[in-house]
PDB file of N, CA and C in Angstrom:
ATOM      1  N   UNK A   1     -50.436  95.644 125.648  1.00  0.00           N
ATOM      2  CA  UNK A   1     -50.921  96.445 124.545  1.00  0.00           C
ATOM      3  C   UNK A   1     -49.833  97.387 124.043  1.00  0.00           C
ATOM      4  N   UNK A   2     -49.078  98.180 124.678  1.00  0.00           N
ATOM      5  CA  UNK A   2     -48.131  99.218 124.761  1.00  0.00           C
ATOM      6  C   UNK A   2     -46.945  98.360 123.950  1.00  0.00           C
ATOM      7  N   UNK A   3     -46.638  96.836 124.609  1.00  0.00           N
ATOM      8  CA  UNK A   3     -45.678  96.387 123.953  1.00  0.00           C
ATOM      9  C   UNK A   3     -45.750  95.621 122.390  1.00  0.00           C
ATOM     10  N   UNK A   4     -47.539  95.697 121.465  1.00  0.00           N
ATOM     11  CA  UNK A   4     -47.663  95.438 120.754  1.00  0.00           C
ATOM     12  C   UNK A   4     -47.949  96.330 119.581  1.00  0.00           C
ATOM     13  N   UNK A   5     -48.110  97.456 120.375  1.00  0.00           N
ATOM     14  CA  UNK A   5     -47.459  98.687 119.238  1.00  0.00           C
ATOM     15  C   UNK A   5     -46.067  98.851 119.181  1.00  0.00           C
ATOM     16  N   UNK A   6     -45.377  98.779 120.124  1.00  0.00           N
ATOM     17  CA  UNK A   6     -44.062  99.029 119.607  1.00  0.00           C
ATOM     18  C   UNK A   6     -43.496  97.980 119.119  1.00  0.00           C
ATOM     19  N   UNK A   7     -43.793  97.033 119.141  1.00  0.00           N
ATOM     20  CA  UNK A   7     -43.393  95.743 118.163  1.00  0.00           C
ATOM     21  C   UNK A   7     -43.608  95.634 117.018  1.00  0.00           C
ATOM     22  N   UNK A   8     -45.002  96.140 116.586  1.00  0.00           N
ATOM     23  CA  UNK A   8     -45.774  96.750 115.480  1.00  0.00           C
ATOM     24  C   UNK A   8     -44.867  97.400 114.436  1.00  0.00           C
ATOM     25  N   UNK A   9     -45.063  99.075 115.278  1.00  0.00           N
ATOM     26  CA  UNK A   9     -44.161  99.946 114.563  1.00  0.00           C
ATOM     27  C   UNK A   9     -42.854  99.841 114.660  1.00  0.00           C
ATOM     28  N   UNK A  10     -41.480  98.593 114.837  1.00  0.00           N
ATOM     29  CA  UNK A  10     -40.330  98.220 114.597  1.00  0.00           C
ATOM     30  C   UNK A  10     -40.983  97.051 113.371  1.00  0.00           C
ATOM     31  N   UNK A  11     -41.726  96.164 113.312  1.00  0.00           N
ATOM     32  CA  UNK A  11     -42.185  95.379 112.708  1.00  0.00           C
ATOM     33  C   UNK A  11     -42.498  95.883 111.207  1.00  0.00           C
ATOM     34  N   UNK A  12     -43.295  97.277 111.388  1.00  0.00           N
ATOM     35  CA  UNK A  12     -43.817  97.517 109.937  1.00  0.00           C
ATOM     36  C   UNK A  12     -42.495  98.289 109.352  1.00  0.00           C
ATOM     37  N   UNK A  13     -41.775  98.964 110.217  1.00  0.00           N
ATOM     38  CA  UNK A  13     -40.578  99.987 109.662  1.00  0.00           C
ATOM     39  C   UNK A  13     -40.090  98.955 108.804  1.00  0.00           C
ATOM     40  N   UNK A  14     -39.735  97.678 109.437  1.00  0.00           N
ATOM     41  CA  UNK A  14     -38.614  97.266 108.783  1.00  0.00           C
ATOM     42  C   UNK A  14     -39.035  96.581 107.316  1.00  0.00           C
ATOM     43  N   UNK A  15     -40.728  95.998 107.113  1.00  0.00           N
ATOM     44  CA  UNK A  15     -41.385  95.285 106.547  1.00  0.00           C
ATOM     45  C   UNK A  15     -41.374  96.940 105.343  1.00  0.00           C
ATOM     46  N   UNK A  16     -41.552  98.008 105.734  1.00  0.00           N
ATOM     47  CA  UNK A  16     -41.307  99.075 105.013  1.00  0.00           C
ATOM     48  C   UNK A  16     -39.794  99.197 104.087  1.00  0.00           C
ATOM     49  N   UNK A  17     -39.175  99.101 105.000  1.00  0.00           N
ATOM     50  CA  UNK A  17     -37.762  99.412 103.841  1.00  0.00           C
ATOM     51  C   UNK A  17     -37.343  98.419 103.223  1.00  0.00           C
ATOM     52  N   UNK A  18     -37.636  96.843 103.453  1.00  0.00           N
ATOM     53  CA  UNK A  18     -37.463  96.025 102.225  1.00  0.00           C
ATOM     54  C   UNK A  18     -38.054  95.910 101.613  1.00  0.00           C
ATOM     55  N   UNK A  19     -39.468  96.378 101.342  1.00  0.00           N
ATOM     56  CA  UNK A  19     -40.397  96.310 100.669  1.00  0.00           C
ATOM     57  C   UNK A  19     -40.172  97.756  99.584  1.00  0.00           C
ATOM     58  N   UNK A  20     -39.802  98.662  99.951  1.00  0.00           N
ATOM     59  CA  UNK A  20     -39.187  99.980  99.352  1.00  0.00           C
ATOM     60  C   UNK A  20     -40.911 100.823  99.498  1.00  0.00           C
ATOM     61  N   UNK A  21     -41.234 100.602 100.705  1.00  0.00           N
ATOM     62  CA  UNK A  21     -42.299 101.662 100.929  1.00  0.00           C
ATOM     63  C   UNK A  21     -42.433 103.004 102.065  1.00  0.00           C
ATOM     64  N   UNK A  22     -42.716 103.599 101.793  1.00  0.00           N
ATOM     65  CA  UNK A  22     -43.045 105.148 102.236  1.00  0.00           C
ATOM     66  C   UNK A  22     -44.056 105.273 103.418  1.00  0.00           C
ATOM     67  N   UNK A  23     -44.066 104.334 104.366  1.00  0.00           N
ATOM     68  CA  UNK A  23     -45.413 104.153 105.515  1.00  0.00           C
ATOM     69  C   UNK A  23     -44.795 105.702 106.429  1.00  0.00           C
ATOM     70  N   UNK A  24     -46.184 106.305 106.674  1.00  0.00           N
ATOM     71  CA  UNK A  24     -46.227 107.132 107.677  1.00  0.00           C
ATOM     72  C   UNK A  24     -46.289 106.070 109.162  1.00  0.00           C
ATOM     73  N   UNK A  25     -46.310 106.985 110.606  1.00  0.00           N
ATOM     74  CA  UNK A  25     -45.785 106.122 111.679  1.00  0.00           C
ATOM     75  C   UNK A  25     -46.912 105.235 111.722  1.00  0.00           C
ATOM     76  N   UNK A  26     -47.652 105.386 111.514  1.00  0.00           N
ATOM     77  CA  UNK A  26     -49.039 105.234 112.268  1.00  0.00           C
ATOM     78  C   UNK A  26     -49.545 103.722 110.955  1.00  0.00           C
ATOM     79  N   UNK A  27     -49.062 104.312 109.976  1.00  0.00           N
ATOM     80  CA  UNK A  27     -49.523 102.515 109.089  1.00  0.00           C
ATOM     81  C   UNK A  27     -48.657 101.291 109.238  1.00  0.00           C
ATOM     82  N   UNK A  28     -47.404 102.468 109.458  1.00  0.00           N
ATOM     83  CA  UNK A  28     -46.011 100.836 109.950  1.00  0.00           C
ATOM     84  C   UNK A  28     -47.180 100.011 111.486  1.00  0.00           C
ATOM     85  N   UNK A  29     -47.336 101.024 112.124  1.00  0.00           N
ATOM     86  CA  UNK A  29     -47.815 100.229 113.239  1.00  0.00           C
ATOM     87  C   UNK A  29     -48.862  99.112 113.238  1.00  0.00           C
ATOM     88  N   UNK A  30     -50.054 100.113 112.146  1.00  0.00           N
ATOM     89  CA  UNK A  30     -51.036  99.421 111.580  1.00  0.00           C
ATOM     90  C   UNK A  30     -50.250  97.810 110.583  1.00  0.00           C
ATOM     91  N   UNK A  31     -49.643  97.941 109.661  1.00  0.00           N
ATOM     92  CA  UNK A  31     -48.643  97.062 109.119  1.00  0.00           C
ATOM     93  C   UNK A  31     -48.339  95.994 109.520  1.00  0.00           C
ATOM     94  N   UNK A  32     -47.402  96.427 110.689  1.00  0.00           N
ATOM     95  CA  UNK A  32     -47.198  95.348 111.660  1.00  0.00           C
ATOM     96  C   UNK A  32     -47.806  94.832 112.532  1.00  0.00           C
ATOM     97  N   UNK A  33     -49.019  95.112 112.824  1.00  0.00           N
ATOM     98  CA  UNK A  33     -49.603  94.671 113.700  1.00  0.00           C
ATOM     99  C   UNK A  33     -50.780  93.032 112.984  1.00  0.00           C
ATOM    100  N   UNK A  34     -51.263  93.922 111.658  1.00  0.00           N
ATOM    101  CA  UNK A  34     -51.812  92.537 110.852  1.00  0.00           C
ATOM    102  C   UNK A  34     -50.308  91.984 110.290  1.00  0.00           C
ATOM    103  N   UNK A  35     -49.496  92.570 109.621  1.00  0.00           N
ATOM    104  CA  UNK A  35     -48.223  91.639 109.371  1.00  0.00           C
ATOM    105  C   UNK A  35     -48.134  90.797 110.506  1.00  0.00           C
ATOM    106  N   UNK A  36     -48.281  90.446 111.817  1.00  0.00           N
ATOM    107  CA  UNK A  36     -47.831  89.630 112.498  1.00  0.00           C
ATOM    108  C   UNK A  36     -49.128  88.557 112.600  1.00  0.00           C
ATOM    109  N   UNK A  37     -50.524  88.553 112.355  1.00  0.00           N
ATOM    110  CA  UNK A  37     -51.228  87.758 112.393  1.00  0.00           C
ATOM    111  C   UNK A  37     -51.514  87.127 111.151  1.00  0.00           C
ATOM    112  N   UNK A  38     -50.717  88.164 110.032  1.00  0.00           N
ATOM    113  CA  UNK A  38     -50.988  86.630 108.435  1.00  0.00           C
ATOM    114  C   UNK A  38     -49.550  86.115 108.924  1.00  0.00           C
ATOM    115  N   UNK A  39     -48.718  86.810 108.993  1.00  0.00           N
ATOM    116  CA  UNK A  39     -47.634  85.541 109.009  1.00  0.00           C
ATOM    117  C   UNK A  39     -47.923  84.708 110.092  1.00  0.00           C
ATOM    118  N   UNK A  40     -48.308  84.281 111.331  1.00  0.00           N
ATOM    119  CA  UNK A  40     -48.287  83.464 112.017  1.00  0.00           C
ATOM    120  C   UNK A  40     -49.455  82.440 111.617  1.00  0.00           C
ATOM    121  N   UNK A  41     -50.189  82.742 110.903  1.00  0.00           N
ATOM    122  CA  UNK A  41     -51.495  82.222 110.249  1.00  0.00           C
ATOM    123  C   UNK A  41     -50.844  81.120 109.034  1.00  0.00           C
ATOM    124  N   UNK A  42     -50.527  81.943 108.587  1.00  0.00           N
ATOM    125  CA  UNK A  42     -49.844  81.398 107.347  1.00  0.00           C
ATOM    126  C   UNK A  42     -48.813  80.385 107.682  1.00  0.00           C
ATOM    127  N   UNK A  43     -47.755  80.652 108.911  1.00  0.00           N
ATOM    128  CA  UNK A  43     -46.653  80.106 108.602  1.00  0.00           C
ATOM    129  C   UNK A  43     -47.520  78.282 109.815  1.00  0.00           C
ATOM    130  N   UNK A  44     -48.307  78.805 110.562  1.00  0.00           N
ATOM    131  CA  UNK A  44     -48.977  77.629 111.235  1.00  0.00           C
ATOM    132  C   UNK A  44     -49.840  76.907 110.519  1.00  0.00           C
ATOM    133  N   UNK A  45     -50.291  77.267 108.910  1.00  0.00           N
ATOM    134  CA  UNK A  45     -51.013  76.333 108.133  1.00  0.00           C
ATOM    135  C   UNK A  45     -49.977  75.557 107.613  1.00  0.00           C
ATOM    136  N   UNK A  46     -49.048  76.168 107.661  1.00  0.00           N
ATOM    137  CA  UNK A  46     -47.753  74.888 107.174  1.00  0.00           C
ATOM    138  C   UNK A  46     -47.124  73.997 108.354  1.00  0.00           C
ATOM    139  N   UNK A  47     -47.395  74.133 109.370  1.00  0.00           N
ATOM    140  CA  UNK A  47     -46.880  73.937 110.488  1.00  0.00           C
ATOM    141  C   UNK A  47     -46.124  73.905 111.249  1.00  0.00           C
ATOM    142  N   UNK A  48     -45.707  75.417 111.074  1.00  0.00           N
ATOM    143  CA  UNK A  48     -43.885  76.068 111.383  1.00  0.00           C
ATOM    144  C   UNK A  48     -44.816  77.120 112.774  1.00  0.00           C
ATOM    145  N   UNK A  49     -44.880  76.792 113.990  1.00  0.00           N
ATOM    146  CA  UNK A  49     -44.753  77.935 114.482  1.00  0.00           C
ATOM    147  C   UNK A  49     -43.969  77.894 115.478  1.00  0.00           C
ATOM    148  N   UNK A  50     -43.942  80.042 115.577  1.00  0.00           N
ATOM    149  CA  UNK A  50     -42.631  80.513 115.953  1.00  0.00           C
ATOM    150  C   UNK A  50     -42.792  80.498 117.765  1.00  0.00           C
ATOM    151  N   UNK A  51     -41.127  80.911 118.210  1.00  0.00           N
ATOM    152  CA  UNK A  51     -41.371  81.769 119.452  1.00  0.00           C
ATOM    153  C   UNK A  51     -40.010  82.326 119.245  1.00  0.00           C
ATOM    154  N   UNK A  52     -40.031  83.439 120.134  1.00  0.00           N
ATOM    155  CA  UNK A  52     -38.591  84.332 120.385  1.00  0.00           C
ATOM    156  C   UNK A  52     -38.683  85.259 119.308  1.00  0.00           C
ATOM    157  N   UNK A  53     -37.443  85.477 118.530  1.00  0.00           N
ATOM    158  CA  UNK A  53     -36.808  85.679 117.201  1.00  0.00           C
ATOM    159  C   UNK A  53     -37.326  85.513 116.061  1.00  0.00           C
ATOM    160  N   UNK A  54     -37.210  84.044 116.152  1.00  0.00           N
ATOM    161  CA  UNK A  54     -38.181  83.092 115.130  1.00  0.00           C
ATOM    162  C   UNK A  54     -40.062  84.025 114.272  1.00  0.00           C
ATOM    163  N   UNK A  55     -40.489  84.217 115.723  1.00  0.00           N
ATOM    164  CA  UNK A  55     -41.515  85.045 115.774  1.00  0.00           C
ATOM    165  C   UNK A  55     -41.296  86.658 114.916  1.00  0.00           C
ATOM    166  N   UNK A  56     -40.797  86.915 115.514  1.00  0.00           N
ATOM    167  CA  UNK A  56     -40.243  88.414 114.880  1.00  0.00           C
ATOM    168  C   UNK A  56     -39.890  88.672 112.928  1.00  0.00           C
ATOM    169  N   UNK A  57     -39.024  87.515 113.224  1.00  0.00           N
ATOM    170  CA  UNK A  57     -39.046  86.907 111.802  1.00  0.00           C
ATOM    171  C   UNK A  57     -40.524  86.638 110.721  1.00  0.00           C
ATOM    172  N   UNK A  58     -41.230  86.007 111.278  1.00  0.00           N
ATOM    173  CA  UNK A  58     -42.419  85.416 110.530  1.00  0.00           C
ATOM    174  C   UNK A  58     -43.346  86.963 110.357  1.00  0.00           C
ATOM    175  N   UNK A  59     -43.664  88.086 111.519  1.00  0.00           N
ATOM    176  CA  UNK A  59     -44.072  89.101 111.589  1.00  0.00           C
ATOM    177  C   UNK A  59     -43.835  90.057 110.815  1.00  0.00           C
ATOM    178  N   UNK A  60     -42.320  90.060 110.530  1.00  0.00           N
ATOM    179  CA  UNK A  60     -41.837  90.628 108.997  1.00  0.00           C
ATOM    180  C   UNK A  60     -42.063  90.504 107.728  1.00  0.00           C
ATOM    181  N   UNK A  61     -42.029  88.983 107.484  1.00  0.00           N
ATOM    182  CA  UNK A  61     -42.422  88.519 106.471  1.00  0.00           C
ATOM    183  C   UNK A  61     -43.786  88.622 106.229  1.00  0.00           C
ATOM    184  N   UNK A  62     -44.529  88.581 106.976  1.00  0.00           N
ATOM    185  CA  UNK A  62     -45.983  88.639 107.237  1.00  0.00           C
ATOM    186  C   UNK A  62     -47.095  90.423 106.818  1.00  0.00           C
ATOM    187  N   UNK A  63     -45.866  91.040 107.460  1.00  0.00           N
ATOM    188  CA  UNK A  63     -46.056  92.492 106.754  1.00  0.00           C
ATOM    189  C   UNK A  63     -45.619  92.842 105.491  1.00  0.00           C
ATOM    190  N   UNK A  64     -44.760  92.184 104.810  1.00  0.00           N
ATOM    191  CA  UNK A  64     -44.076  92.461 103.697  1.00  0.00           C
ATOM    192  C   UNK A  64     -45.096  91.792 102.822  1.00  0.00           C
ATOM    193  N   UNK A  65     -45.657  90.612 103.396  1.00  0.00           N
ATOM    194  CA  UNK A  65     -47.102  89.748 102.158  1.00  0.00           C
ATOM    195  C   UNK A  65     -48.236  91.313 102.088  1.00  0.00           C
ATOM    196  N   UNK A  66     -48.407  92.215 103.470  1.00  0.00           N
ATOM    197  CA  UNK A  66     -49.715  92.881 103.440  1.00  0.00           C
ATOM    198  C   UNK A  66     -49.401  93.791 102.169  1.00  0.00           C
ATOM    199  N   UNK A  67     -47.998  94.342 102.358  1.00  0.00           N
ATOM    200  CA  UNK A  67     -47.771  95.566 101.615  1.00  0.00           C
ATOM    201  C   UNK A  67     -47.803  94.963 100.392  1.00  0.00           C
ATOM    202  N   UNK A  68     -47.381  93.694  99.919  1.00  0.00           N
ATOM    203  CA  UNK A  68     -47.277  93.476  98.407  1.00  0.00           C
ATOM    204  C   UNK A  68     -49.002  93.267  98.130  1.00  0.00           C
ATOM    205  N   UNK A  69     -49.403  92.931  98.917  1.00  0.00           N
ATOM    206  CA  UNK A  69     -51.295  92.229  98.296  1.00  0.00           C
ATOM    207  C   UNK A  69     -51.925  93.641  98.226  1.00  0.00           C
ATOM    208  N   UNK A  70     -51.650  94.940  99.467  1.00  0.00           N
ATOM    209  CA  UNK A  70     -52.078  96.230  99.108  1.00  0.00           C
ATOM    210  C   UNK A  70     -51.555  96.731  97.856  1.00  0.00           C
ATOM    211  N   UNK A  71     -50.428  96.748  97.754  1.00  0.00           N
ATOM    212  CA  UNK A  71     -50.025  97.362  95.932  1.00  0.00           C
ATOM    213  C   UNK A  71     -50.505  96.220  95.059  1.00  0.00           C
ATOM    214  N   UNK A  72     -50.830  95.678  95.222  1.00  0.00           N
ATOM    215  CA  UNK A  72     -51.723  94.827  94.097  1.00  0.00           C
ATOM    216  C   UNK A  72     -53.135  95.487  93.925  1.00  0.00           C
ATOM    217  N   UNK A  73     -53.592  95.540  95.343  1.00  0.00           N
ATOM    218  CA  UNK A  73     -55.454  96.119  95.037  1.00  0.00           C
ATOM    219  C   UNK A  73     -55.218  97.162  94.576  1.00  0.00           C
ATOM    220  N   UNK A  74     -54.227  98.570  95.095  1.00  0.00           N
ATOM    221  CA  UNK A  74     -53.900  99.662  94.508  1.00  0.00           C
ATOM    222  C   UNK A  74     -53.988  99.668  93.319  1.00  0.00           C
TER     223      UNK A  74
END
């Protein structure tokens, strides 16, 4: 659990600054934590899934889809 928040909140930080958003600590975590279950969702309906790196990768991308679909409902 401990190691899926801090994966989280490295996950959403980074899904934050390419995205050019302003997350307090606590939404990067939130962020990354669904960022890592659409991207693995997503990237396994195509039938790419990750492990290692690979993973980390898709989790990024995966947070960067939440933040763009939230500034959309915004």
């Amino acid at each position: 659990m401990l190691w899926s928040i801090i994966a989280g909140a490295i996950v959403g930080c980074i899904a934050g600054k390419i995205m050019d958003s302003d997350l307090s600590f606590v939404m990067s975590i939130i962020v990354g934590i669904i960022g890592s279950f659409v991207g693995s969702f997503l990237f396994g309906l195509v039938g790419f899934h990750t492990t290692g790196i690979a993973n980390f990768i898709v989790s990024v991308i995966g947070a960067c889809i939440c933040i763009a679909v939230a500034r959309k409902i915004k």
